[in-house]
Structures are given as structure tokens and as C-alpha cells.
PDB file of N, CA and C in Angstrom:
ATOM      1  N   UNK A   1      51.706 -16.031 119.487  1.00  0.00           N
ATOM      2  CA  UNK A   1      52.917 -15.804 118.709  1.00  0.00           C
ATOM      3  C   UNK A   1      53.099 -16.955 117.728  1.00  0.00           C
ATOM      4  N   UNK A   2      53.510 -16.398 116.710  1.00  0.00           N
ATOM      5  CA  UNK A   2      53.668 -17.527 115.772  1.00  0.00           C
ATOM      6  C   UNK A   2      55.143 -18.406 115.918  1.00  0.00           C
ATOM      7  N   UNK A   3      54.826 -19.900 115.217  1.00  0.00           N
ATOM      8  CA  UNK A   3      56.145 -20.236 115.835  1.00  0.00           C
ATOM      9  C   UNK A   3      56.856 -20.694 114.488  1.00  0.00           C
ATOM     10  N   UNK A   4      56.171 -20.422 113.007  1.00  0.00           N
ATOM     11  CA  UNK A   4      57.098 -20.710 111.419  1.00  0.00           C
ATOM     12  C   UNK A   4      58.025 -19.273 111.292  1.00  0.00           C
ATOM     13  N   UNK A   5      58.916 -19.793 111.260  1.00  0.00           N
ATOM     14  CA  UNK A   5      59.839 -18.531 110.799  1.00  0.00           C
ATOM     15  C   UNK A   5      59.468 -17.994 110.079  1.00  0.00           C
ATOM     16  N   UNK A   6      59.181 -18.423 108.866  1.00  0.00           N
ATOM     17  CA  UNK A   6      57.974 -17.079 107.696  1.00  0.00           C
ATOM     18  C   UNK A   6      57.764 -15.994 108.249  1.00  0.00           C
ATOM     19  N   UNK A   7      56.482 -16.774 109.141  1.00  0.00           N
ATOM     20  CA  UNK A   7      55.147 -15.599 109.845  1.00  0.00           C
ATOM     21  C   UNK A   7      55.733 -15.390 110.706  1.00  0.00           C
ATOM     22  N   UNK A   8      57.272 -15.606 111.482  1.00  0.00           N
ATOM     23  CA  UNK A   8      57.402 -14.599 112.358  1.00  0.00           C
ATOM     24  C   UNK A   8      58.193 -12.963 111.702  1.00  0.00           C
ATOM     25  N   UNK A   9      58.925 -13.712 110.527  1.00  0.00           N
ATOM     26  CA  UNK A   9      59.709 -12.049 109.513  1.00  0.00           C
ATOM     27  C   UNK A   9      58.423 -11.476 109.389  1.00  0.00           C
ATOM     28  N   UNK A  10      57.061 -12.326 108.811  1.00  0.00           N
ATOM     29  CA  UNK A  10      56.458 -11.583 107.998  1.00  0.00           C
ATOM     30  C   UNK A  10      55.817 -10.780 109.131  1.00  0.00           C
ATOM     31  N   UNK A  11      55.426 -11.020 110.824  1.00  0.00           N
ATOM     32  CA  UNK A  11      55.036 -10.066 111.317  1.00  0.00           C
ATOM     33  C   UNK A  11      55.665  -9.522 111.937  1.00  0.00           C
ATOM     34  N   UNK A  12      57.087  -9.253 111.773  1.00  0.00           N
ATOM     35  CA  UNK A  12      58.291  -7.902 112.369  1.00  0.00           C
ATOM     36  C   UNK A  12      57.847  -7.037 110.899  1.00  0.00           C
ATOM     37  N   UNK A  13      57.963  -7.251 109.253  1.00  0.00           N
ATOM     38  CA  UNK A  13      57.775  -6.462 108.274  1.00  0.00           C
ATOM     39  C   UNK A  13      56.555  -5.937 108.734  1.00  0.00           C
ATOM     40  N   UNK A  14      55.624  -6.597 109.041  1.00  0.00           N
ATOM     41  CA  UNK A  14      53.977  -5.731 109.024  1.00  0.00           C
ATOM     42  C   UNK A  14      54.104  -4.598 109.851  1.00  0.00           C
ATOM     43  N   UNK A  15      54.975  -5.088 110.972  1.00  0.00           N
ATOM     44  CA  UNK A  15      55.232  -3.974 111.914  1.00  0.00           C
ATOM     45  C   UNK A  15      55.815  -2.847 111.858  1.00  0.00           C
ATOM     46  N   UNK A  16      57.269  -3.247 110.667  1.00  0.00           N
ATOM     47  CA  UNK A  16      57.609  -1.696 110.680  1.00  0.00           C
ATOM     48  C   UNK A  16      56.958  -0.590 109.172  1.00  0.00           C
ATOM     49  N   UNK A  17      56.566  -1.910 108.682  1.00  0.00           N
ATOM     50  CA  UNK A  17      55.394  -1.449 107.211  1.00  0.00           C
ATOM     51  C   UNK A  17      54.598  -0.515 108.211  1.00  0.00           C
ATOM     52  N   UNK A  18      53.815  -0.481 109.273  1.00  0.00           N
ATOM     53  CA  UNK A  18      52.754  -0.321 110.089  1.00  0.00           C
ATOM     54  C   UNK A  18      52.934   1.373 110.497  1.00  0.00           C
ATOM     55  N   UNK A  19      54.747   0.894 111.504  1.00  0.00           N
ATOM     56  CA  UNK A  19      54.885   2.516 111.791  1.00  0.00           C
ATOM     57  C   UNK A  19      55.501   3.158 110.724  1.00  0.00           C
ATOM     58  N   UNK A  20      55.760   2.755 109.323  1.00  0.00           N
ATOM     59  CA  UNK A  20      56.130   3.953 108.217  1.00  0.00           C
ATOM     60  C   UNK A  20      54.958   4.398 108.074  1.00  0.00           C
ATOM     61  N   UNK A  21      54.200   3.793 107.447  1.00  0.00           N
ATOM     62  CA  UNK A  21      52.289   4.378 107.232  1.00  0.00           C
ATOM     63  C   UNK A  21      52.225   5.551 108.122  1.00  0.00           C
ATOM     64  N   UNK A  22      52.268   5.020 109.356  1.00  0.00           N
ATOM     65  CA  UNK A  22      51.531   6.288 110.521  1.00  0.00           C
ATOM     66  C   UNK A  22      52.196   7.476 110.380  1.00  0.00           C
ATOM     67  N   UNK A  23      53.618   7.399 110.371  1.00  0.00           N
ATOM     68  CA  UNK A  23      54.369   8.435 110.468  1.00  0.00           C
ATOM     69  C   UNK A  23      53.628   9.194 108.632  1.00  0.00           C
ATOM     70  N   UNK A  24      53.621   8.501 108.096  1.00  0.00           N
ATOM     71  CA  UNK A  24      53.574   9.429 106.966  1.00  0.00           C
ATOM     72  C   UNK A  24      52.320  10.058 106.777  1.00  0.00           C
ATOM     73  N   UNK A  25      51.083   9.401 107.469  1.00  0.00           N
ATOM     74  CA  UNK A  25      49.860  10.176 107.511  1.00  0.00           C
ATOM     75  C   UNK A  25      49.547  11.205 108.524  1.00  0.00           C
ATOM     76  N   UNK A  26      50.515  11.035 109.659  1.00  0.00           N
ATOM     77  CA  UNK A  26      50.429  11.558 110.526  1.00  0.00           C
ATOM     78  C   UNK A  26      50.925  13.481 110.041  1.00  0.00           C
ATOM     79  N   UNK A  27      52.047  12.578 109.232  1.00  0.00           N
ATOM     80  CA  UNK A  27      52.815  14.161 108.827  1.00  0.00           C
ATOM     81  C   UNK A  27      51.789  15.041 107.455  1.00  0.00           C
ATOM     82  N   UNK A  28      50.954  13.813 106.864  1.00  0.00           N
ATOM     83  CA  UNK A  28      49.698  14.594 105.908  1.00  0.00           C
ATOM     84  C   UNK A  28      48.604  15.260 106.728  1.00  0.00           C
ATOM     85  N   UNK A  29      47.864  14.727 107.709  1.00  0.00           N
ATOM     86  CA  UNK A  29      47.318  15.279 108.794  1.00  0.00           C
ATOM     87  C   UNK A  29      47.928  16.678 109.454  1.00  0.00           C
ATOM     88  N   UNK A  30      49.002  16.357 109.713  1.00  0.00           N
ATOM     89  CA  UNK A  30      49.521  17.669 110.327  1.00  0.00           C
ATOM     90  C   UNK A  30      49.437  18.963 109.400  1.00  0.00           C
ATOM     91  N   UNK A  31      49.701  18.347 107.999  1.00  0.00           N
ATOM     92  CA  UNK A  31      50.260  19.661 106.890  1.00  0.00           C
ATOM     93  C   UNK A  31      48.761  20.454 106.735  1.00  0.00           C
ATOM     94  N   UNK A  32      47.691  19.437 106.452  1.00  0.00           N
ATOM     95  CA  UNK A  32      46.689  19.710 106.260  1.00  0.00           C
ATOM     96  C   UNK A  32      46.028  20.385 107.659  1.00  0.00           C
ATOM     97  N   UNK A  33      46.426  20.102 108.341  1.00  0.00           N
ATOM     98  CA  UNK A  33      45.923  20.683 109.630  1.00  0.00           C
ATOM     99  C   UNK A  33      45.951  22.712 110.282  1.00  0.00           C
ATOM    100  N   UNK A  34      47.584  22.560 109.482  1.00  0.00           N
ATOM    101  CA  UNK A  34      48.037  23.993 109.951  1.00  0.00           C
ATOM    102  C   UNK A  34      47.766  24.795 108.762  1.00  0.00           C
ATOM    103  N   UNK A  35      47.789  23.850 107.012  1.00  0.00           N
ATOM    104  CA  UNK A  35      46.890  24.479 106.245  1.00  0.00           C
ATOM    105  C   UNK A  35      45.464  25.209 106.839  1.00  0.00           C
ATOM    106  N   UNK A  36      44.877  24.335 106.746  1.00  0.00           N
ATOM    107  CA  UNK A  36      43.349  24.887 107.573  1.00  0.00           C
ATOM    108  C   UNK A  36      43.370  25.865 108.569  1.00  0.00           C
ATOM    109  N   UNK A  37      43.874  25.876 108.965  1.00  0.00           N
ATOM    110  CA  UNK A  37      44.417  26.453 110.369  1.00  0.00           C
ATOM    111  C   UNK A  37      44.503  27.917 110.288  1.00  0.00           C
ATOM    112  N   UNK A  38      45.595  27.972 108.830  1.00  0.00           N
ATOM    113  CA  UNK A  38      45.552  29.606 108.391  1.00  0.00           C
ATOM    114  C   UNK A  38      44.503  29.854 107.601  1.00  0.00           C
ATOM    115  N   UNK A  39      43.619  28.947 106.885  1.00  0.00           N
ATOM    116  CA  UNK A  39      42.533  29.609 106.379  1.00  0.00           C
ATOM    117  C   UNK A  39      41.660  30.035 107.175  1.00  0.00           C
ATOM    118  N   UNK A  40      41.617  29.295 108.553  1.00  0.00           N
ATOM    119  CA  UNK A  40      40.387  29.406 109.556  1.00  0.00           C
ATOM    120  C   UNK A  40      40.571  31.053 110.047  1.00  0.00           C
ATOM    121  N   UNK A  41      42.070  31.620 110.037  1.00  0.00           N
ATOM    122  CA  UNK A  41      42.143  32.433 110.946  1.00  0.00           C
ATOM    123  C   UNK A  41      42.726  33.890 110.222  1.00  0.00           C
ATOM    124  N   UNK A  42      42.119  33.794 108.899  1.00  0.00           N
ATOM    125  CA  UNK A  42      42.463  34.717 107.764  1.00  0.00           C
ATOM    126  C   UNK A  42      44.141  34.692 107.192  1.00  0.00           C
ATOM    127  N   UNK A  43      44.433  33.800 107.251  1.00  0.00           N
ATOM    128  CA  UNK A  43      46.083  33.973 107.159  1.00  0.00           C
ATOM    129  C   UNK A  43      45.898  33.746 105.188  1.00  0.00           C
ATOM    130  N   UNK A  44      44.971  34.436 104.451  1.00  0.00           N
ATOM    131  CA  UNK A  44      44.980  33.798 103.007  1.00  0.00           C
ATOM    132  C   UNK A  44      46.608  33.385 102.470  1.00  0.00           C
ATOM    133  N   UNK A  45      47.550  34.661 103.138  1.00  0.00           N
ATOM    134  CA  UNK A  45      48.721  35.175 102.045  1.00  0.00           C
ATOM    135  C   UNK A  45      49.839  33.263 102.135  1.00  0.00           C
ATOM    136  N   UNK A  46      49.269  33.057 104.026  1.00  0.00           N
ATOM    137  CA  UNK A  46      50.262  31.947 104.226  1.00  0.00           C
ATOM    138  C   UNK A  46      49.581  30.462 104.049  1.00  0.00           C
ATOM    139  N   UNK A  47      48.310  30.156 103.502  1.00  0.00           N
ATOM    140  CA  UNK A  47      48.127  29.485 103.362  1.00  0.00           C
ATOM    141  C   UNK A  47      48.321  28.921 101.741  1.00  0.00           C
ATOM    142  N   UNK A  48      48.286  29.870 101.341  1.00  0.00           N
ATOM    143  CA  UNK A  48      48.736  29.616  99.407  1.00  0.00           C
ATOM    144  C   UNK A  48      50.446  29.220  99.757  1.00  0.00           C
ATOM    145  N   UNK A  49      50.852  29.910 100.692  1.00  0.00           N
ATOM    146  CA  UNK A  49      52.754  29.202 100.510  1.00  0.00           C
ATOM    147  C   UNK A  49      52.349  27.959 101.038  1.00  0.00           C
ATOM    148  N   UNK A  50      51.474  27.540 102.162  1.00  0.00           N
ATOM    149  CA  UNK A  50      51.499  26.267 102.276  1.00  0.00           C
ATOM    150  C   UNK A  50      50.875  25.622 101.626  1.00  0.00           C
ATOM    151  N   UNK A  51      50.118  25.385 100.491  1.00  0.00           N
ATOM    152  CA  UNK A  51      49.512  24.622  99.763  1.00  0.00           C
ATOM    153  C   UNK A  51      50.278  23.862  99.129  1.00  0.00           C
ATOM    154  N   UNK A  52      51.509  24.310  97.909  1.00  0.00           N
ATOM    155  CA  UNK A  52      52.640  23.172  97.120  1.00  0.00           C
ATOM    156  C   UNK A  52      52.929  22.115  98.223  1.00  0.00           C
ATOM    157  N   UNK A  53      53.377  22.704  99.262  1.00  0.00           N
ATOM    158  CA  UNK A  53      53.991  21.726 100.485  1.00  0.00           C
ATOM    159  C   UNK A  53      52.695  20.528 100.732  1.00  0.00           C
ATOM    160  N   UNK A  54      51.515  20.950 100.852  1.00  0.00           N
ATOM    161  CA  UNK A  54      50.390  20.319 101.518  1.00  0.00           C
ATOM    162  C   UNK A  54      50.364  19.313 100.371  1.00  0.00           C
ATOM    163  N   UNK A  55      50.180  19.435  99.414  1.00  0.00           N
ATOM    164  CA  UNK A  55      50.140  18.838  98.134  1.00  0.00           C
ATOM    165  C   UNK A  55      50.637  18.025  97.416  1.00  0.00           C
ATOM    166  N   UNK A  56      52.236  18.190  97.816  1.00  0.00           N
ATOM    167  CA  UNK A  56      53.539  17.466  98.024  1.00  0.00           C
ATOM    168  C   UNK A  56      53.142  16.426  98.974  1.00  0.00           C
ATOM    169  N   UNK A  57      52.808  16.987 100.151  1.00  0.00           N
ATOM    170  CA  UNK A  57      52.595  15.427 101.361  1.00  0.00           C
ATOM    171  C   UNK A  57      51.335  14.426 100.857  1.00  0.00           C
ATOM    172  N   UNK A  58      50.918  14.945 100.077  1.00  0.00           N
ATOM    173  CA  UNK A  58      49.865  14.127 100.017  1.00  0.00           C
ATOM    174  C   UNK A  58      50.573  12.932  98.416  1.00  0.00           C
ATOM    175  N   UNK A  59      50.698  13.991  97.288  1.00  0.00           N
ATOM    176  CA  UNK A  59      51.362  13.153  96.598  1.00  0.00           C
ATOM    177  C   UNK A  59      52.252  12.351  97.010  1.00  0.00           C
ATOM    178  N   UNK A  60      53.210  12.677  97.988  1.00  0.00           N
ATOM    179  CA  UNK A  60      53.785  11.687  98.274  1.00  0.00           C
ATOM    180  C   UNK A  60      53.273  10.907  99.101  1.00  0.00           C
ATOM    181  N   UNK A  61      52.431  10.378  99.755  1.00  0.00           N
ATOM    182  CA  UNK A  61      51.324   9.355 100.741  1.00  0.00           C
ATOM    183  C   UNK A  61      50.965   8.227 100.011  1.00  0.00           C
ATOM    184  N   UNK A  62      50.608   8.986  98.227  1.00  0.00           N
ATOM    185  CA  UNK A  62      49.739   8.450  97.347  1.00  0.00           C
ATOM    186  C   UNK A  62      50.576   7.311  96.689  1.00  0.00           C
ATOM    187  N   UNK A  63      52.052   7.945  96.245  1.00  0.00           N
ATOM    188  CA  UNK A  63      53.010   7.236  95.676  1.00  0.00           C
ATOM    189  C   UNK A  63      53.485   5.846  96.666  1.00  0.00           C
ATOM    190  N   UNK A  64      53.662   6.061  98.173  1.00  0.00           N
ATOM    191  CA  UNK A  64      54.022   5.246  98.554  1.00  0.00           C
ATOM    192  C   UNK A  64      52.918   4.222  98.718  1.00  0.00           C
ATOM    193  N   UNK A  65      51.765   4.321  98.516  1.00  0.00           N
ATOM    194  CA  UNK A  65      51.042   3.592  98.562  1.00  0.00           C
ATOM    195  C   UNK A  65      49.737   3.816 100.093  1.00  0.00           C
ATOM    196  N   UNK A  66      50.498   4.535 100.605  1.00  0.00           N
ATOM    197  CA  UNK A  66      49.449   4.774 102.017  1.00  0.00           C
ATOM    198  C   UNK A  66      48.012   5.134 102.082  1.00  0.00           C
ATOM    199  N   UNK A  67      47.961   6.005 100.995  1.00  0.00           N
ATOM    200  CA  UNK A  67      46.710   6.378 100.677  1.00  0.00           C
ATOM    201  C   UNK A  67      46.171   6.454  99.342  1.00  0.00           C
ATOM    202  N   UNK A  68      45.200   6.067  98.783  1.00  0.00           N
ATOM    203  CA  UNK A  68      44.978   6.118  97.123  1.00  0.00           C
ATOM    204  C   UNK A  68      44.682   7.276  96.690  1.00  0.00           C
ATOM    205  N   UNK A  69      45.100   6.843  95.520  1.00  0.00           N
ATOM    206  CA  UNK A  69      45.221   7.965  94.337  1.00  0.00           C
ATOM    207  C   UNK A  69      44.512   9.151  94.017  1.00  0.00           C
ATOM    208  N   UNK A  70      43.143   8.046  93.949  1.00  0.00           N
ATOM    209  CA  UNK A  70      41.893   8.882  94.072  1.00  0.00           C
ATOM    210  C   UNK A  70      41.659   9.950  95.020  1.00  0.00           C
ATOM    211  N   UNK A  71      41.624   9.237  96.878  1.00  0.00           N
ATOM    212  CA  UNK A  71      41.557  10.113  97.704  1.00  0.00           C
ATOM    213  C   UNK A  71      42.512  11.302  97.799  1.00  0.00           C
ATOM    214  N   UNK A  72      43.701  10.594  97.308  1.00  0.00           N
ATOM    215  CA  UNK A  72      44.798  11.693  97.166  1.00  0.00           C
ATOM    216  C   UNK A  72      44.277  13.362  96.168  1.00  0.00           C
ATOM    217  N   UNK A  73      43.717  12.468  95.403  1.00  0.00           N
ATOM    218  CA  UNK A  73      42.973  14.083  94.556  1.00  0.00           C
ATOM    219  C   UNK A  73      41.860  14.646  94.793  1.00  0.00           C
ATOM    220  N   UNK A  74      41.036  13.396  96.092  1.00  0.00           N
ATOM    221  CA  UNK A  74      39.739  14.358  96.189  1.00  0.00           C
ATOM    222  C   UNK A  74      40.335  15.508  97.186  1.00  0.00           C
ATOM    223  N   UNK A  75      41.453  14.989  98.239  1.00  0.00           N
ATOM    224  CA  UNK A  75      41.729  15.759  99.090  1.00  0.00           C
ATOM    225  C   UNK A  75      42.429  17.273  98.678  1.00  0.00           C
ATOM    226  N   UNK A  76      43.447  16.978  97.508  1.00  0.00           N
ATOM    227  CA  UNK A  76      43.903  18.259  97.111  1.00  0.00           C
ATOM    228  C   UNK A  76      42.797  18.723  96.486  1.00  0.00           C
ATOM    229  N   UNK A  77      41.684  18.709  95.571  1.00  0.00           N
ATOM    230  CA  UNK A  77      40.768  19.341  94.987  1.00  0.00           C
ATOM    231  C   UNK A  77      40.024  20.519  95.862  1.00  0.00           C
ATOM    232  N   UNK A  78      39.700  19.382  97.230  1.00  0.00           N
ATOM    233  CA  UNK A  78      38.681  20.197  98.496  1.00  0.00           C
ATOM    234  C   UNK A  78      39.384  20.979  98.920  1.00  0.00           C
ATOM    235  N   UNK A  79      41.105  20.682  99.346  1.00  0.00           N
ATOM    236  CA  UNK A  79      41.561  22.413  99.814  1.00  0.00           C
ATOM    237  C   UNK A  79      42.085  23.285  99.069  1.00  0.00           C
ATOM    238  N   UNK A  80      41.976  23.007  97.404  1.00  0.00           N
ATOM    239  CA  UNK A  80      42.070  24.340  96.812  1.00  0.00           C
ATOM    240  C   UNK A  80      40.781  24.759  96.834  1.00  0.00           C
ATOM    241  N   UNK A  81      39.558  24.422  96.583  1.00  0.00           N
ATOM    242  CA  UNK A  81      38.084  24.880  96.703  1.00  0.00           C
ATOM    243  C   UNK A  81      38.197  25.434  97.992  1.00  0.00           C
ATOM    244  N   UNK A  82      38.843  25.037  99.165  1.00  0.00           N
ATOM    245  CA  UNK A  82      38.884  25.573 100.063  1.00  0.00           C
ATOM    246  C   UNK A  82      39.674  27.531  99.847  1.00  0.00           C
ATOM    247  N   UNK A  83      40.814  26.895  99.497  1.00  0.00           N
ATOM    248  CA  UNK A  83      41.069  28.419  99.773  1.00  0.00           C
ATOM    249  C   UNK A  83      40.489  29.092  98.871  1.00  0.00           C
ATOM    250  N   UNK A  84      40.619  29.255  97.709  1.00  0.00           N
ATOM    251  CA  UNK A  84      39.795  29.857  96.661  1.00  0.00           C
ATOM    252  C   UNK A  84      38.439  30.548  97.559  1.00  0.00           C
ATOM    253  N   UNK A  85      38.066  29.132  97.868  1.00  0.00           N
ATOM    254  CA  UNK A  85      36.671  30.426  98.685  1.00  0.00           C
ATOM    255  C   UNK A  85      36.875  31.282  99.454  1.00  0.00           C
ATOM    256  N   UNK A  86      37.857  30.810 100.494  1.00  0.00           N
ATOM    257  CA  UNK A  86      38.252  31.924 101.506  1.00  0.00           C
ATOM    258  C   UNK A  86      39.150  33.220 100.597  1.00  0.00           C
ATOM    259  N   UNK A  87      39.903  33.230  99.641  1.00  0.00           N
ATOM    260  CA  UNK A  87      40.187  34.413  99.040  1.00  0.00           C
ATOM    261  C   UNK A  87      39.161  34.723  98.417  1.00  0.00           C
ATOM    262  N   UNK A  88      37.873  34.669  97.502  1.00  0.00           N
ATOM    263  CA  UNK A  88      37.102  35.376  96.903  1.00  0.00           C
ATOM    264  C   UNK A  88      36.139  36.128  98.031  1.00  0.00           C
ATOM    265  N   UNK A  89      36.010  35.886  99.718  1.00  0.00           N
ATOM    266  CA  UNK A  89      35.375  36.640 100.504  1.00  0.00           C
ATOM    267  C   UNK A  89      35.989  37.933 100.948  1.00  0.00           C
TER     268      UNK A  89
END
């Protein structure tokens, strides 16, 4: 344990910096999860309503900084390629 007051704020901030992150990837994981979920199991009609939403969690991941920018667009790119394929079968 640290004993400068600094480094002890600065590691209560890391900490709750730590569980905002999780919670917010956790909730991109999830979106993306039940996305997939209906593509896996023919649901085309409900996975296009969930896409803005999916898309939304991710932009917002990107903004807060949790996840970059970049990945933020490779990920929306791959699950519209995603559904797209599953509707053209």
C-alpha cells in the first residue's frame, strides 16, 4: 500500500476508472453478443432492430475512451458484413 497521499487518490481513481471501463465493455459484449445471437438463429428481421443499438454501444465505448476508434469501426464494419451475409442467404 502506498503511503503519499497522491498515490493513494491516484489508486482509489484507477479503481473506479477500472470498474467504469468493465461495466461499459461488458454492456458492448453483451449487445454484440445477443446481436449474434439472432443472426446465429435466423432472427434476420431482429437483428437489423438491434444493430443502431449495437452501434450506439460501441460508439459510445469509443468516445469514452475504452476502446479505440479504429477498433470501434473494425467492429461495426464486421457485423454489418455480418448480417448482410446472413440476409443475402
Amino acid at each position: 500500500m502506498a503511503n503519499i497521499k497522491s498515490s493513494i487518490k491516484r489508486i482509489r481513481i484507477t479503481e473506479a476508472k477500472t470498474l467504469r471501463n468493465k461495466m461499459v465493455k461488458s454492456t458492448v459484449k453483451t449487445s454484440i453478443r445477443k446481436f449474434e445471437e439472432n443472426l446465429a438463429a435466423g432472427n434476420i428481421d431482429e437483428a437489423r432492430k438491434l444493430y443502431p443499438s449495437v452501434t450506439r454501444a460501441i460508439d459510445k465505448a469509443a468516445a469514452k475512451g475504452v476502446m479505440h476508434p479504429n477498433t470501434a469501426a473494425r467492429n461495426k464494419s464486421r457485423l454489418a458484413l455480418k448480417m448482410n451475409r446472413a440476409a443475402a442467404q
